[in-house]
Protein backbone atom coordinates (compact mmCIF):
# COMPACT_ATOMS: atom_id res chain seq x y z
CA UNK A 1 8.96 -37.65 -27.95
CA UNK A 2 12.98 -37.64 -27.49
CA UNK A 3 14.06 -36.21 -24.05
CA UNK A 4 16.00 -34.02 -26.47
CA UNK A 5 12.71 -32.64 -28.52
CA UNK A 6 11.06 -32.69 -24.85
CA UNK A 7 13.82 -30.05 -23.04
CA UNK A 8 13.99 -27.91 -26.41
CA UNK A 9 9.79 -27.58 -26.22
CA UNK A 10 10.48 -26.57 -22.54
CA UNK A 11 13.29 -23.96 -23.00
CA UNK A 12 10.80 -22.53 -25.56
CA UNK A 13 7.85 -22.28 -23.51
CA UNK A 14 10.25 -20.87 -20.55
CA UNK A 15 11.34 -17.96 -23.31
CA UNK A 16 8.27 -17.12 -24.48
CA UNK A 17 7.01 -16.63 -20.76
CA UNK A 18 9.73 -14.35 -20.20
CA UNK A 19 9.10 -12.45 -23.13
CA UNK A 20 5.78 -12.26 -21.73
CA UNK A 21 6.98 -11.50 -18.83
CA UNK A 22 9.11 -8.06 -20.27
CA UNK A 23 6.07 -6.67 -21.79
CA UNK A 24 7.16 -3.51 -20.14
CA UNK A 25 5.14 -0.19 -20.36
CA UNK A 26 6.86 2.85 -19.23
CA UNK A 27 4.51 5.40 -17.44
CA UNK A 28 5.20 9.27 -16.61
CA UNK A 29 3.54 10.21 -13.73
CA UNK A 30 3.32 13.49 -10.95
CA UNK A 31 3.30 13.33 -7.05
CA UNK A 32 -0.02 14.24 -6.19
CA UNK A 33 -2.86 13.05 -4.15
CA UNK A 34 -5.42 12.37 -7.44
CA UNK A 35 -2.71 11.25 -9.52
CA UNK A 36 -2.70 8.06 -6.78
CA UNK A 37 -4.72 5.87 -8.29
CA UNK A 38 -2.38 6.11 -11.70
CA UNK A 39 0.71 5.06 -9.35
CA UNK A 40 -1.49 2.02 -8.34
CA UNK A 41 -1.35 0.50 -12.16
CA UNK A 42 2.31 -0.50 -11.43
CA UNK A 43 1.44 -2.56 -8.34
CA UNK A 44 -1.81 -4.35 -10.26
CA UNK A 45 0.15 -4.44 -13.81
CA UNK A 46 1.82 -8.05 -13.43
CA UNK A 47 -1.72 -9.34 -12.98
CA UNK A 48 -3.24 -7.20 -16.10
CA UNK A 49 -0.27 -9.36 -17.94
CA UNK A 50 2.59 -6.45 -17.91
CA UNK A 51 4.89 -4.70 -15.91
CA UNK A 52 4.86 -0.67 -15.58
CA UNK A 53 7.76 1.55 -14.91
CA UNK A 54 6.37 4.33 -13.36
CA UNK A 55 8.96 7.69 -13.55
CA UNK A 56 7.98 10.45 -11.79
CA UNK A 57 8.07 14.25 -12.55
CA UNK A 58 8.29 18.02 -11.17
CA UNK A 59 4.95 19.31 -13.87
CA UNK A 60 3.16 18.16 -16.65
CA UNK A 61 5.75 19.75 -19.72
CA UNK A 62 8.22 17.59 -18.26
CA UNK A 63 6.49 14.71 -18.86
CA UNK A 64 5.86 16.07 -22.55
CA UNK A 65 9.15 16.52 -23.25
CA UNK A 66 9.85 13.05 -22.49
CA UNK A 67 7.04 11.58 -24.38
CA UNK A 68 8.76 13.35 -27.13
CA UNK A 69 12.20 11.78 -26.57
CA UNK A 70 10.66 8.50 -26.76
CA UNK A 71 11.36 7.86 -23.00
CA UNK A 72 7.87 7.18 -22.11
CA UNK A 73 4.69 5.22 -23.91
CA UNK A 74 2.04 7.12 -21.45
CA UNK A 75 2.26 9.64 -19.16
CA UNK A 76 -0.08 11.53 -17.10
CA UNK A 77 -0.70 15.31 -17.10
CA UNK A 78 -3.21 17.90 -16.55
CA UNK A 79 -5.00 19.18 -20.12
CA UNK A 80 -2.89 22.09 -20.58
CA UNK A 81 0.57 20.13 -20.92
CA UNK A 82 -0.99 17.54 -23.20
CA UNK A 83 -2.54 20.52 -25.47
CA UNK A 84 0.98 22.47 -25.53
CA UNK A 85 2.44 19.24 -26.24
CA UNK A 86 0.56 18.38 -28.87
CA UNK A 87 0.52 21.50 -30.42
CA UNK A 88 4.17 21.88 -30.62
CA UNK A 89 4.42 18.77 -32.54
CA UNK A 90 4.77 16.07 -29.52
CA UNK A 91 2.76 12.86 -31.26
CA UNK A 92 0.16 12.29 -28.55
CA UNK A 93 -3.27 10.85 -28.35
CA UNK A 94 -5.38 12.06 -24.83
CA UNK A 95 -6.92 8.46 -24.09
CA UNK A 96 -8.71 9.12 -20.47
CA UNK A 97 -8.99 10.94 -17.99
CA UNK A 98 -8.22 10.25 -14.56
CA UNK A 99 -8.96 13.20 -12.22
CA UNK A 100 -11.31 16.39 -11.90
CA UNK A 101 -10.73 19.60 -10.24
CA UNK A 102 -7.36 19.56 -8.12
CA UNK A 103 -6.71 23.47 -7.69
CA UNK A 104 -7.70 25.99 -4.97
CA UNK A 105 -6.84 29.71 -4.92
CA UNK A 106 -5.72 30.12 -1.26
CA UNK A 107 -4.34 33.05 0.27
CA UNK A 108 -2.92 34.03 3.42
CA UNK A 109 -5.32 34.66 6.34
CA UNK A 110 -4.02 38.06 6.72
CA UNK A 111 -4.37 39.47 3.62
CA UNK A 112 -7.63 40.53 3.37
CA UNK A 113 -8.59 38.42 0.16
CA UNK A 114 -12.26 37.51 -0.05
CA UNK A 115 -12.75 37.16 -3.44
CA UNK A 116 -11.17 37.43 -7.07
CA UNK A 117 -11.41 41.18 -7.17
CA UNK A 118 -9.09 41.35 -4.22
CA UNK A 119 -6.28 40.27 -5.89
CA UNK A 120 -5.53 43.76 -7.30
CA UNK A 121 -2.27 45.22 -6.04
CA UNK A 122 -1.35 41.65 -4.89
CA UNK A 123 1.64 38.98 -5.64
CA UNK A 124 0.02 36.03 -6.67
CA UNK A 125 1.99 32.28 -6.75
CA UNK A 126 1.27 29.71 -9.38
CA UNK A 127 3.28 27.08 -10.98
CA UNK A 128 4.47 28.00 -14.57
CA UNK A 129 3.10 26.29 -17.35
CA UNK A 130 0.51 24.08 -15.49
CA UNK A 131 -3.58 23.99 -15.61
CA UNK A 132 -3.31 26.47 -12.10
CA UNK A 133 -1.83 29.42 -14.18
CA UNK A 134 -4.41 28.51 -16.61
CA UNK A 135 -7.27 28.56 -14.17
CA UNK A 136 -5.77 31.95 -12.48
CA UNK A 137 -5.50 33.49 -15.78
CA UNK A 138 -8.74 32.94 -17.11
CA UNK A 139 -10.47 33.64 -13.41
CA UNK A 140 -8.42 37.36 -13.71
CA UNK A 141 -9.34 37.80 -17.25
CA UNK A 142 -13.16 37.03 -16.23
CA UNK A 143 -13.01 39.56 -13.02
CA UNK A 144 -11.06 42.34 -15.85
CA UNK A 145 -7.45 42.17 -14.31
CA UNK A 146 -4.56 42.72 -16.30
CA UNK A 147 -1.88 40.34 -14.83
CA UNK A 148 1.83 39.79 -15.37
CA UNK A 149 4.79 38.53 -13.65
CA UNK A 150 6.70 41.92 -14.20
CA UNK A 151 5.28 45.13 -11.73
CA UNK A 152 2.83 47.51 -13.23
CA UNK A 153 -0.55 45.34 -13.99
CA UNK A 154 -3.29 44.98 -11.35
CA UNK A 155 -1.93 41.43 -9.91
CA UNK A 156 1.87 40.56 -9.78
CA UNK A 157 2.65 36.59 -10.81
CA UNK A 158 5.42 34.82 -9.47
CA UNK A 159 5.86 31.60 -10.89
CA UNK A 160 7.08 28.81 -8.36
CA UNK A 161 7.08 25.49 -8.24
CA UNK A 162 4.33 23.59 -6.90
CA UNK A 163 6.63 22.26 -3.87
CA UNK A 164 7.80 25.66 -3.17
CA UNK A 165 4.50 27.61 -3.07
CA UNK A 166 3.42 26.53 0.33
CA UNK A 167 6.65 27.56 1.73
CA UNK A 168 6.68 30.92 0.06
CA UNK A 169 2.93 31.77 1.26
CA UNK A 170 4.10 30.51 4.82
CA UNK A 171 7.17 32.33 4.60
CA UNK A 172 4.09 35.89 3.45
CA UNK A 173 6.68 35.97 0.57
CA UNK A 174 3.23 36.15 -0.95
CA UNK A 175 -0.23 37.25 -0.51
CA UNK A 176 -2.26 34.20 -2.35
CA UNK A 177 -1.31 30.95 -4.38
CA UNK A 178 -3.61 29.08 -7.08
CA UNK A 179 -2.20 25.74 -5.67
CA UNK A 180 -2.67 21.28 -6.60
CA UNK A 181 -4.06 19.07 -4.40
CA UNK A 182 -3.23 18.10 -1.07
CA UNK A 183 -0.55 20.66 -1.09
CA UNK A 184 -3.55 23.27 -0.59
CA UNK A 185 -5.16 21.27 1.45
CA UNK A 186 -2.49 20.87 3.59
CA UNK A 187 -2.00 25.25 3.89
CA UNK A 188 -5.34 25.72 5.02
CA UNK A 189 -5.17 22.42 7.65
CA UNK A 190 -1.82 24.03 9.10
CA UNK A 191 -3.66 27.24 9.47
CA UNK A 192 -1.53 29.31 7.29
CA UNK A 193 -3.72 29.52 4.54
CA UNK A 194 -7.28 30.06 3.85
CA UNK A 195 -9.68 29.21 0.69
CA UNK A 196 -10.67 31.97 -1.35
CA UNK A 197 -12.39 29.76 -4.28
CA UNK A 198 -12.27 26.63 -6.47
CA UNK A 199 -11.89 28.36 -9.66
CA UNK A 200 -14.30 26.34 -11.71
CA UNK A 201 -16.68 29.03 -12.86
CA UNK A 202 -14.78 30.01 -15.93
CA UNK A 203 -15.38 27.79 -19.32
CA UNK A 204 -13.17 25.31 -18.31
CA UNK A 205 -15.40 24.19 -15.60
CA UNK A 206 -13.64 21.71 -13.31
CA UNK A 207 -10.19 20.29 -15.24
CA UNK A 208 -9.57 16.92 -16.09
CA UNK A 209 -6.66 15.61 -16.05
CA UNK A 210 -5.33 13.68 -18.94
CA UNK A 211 -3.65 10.39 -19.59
CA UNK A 212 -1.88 10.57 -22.71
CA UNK A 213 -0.17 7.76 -24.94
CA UNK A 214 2.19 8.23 -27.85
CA UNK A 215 1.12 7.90 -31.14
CA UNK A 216 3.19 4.94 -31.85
CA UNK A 217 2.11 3.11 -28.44
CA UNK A 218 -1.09 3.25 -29.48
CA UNK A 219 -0.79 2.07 -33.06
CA UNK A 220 1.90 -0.28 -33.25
CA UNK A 221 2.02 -2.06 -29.50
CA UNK A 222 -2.39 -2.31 -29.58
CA UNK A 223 -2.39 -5.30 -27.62
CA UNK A 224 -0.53 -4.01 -24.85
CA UNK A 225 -1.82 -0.56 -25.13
CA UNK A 226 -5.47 -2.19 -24.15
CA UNK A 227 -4.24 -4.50 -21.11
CA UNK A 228 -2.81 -0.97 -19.96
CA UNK A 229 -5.72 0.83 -19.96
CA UNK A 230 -7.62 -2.13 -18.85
CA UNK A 231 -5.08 -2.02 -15.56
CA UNK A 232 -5.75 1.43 -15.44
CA UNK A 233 -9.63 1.30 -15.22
CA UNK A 234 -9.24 -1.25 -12.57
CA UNK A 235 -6.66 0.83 -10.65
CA UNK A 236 -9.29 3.80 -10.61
CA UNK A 237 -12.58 1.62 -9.73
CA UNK A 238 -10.91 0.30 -6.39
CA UNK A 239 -9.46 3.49 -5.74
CA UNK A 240 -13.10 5.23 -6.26
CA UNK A 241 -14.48 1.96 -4.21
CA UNK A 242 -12.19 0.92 -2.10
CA UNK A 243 -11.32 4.49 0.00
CA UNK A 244 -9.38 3.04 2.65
CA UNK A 245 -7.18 1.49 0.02
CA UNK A 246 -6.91 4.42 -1.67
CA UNK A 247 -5.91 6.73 1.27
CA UNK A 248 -3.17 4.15 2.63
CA UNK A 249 -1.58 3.90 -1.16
CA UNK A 250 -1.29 7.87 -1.00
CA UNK A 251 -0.57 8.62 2.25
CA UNK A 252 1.93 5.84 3.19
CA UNK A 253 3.37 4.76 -0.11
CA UNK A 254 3.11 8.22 -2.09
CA UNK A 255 3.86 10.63 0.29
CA UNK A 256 5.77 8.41 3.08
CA UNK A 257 3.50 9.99 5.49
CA UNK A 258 3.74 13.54 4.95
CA UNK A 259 0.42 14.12 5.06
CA UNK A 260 -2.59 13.53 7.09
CA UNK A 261 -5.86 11.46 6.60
CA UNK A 262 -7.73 15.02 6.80
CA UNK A 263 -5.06 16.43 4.27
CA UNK A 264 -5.86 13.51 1.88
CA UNK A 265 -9.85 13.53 2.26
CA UNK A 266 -9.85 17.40 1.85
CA UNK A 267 -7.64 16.63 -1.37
CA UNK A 268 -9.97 13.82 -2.71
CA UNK A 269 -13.19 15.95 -2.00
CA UNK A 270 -11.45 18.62 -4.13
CA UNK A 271 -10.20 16.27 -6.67
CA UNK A 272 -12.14 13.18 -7.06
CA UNK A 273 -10.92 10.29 -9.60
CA UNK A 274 -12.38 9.37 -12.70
CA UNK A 275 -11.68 7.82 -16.09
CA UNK A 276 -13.65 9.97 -18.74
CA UNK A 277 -12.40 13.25 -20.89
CA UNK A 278 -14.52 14.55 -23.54
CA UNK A 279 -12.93 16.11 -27.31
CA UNK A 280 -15.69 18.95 -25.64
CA UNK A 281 -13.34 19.61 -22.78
CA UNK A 282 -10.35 19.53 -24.28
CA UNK A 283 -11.65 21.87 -27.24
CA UNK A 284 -12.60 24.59 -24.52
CA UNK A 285 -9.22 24.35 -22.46
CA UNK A 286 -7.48 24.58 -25.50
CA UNK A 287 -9.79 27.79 -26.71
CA UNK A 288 -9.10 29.67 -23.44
CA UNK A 289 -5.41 28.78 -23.09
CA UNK A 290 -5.61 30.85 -26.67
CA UNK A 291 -7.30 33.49 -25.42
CA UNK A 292 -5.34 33.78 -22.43
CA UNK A 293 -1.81 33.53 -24.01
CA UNK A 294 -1.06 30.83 -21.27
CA UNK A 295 1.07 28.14 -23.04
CA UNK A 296 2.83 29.02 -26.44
CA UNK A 297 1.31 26.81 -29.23
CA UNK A 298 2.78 26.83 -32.42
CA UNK A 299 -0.84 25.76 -34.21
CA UNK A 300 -3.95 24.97 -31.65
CA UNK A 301 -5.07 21.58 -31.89
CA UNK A 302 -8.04 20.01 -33.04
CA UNK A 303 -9.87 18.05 -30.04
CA UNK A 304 -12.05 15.86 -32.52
CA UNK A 305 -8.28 15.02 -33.95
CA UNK A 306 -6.54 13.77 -31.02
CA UNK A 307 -8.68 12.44 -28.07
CA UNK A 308 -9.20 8.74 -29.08
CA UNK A 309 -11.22 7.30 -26.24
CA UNK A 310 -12.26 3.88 -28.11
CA UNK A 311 -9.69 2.25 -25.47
CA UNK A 312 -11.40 3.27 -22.42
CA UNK A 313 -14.86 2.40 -23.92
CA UNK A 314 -13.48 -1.25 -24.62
CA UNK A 315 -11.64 -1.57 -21.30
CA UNK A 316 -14.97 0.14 -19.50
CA UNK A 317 -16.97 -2.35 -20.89
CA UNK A 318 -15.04 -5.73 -20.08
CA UNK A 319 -15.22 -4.64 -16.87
CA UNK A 320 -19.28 -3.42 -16.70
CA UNK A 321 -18.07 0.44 -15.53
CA UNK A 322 -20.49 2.71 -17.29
């Protein structure tokens, strides 16, 4: 072989490993202690065989919206955003899940709130368009209060951003907050809030949160799509494992030490990781977010029609996770 024929079989080899090499998957993600173990895919990716550019977000919708402008091939998100967004037309597929529970109706120690019922005649924070105003409306519906965010129904809402809530309940701004995970944690460990319930006794039971893909990720880019997820179940099993791991990731690389080890293990307890969502699941959240008017939907989606799970089944199995 010529030393010509010899350099030309070497400069294509080099190319093709750096094509290899920009097999890049852009990921949508939200600050939050169970959402950790999704943030960890970017640091295993180059050894799954890709590189992920993770992009964080204030809520869930965001993360929709840029799904929809074809800024991101997955993103992660509790149910609710994922249902709006695919009801409005964004061309999503729910692939996994990736974290249970994650809320906690807390309220301030003063105010006198025991239980649902006490709500009445109260302001109540929650985040705007996220699974918490979900969960609060359906726990209010189920204890027969009217709620709104204007005056003159049994509980006041005032719709704040997840960051902000703590501040505002601190601040008695408010008398309760259905708040994420370890940011509720975090009020009750300070002392200036206390638990009033984990609001898993409506239908919804505890929610899952959802990785999503777009449709045309997931069809057209199959090979890659599968080494994501693959990265992704091995992300979650050492972060379900490996606990120390886990809690440095979060706590030092997440939240730059902002919160404590008894912050984060509260957090975890009330939001452990996981990879499985069920059409079930997603069928109910999406029937109560109906009922409840939470979330405008131009035409409710079909579960059965959307959550394609054969990804995580295949990436479950290569790696012997039942």
């Amino acid at each position: 072989m010529t030393k010509l024929k010899l350099a030309a079989l070497f400069a294509a080899a080099a190319f093709a490993s750096g094509a290899h090499a920009q097999e890049v998957v852009r990921l949508g993600n939200l600050k939050f202690a169970h959402y950790g173990a999704v943030s960890y895919i970017k640091e295993i990716a180059p050894k799954c065989g890709i590189k992920v550019e993770e992009h964080i977000f204030a809520k869930g919708p965001d993360v929709m919206q840029a799904i929809l402008a074809g800024e991101l091939d997955v993103g992660a998100t509790a149910s609710e955003a994922a249902i709006q967004g695919r009801a409005n037309g964004a061309p999503i597929y729910v692939v996994a899940g990736f974290a249970k529970g994650g809320a906690r109706l807390v309220a301030r120690p003063d105010s006198g709130i025991k239980a649902i019922k006490d709500l009445k005649g109260k302001k109540v924070g929650v985040t705007r368009g996220g699974i918490h105003e979900v969960l609060l409306a359906a726990e209010l519906a189920q204890a027969g209060l009217t709620f709104s965010d204007a005056p003159g129904k049994d509980v006041q809402l005032v719709f704040l951003a997840f960051a902000d809530l703590n501040q505002a309940l601190l601040g008695k701004n408010l008398d309760a907050i259905m708040q994420s995970e370890p940011q509720s944690s975090q009020a009750i460990n300070k002392g200036f809030g206390m638990e009033v319930m984990k609001p898993y006794d409506t239908p919804i039971g505890e929610p899952v949160r959802t990785m999503v893909m777009s449709e045309k990720f997931y069809s057209t880019r199959r090979a890659t799509a599968a080494k994501f997820m693959n990265c992704f179940v091995q992300a979650t099993k050492t972060f379900i494992d490996d606990k120390p791991t886990a809690e440095k990731y979060v706590r030092n690389v997440i939240f730059k030490g902002q919160i404590t080890s008894d912050d984060f293990q509260d957090a975890i307890a009330n939001s452990p990781y996981t990879y499985d969502i069920s059409p079930q699941h997603i069928q109910i959240t999406t029937d109560v977010m109906n009922k409840t008017g939470v979330g405008k939907m131009r035409k409710a989606p079909v579960a059965s029609e959307w959550v394609k799970t054969d990804l995580l089944d295949e990436a479950k199995k290569s790696l012997n996770i039942k």
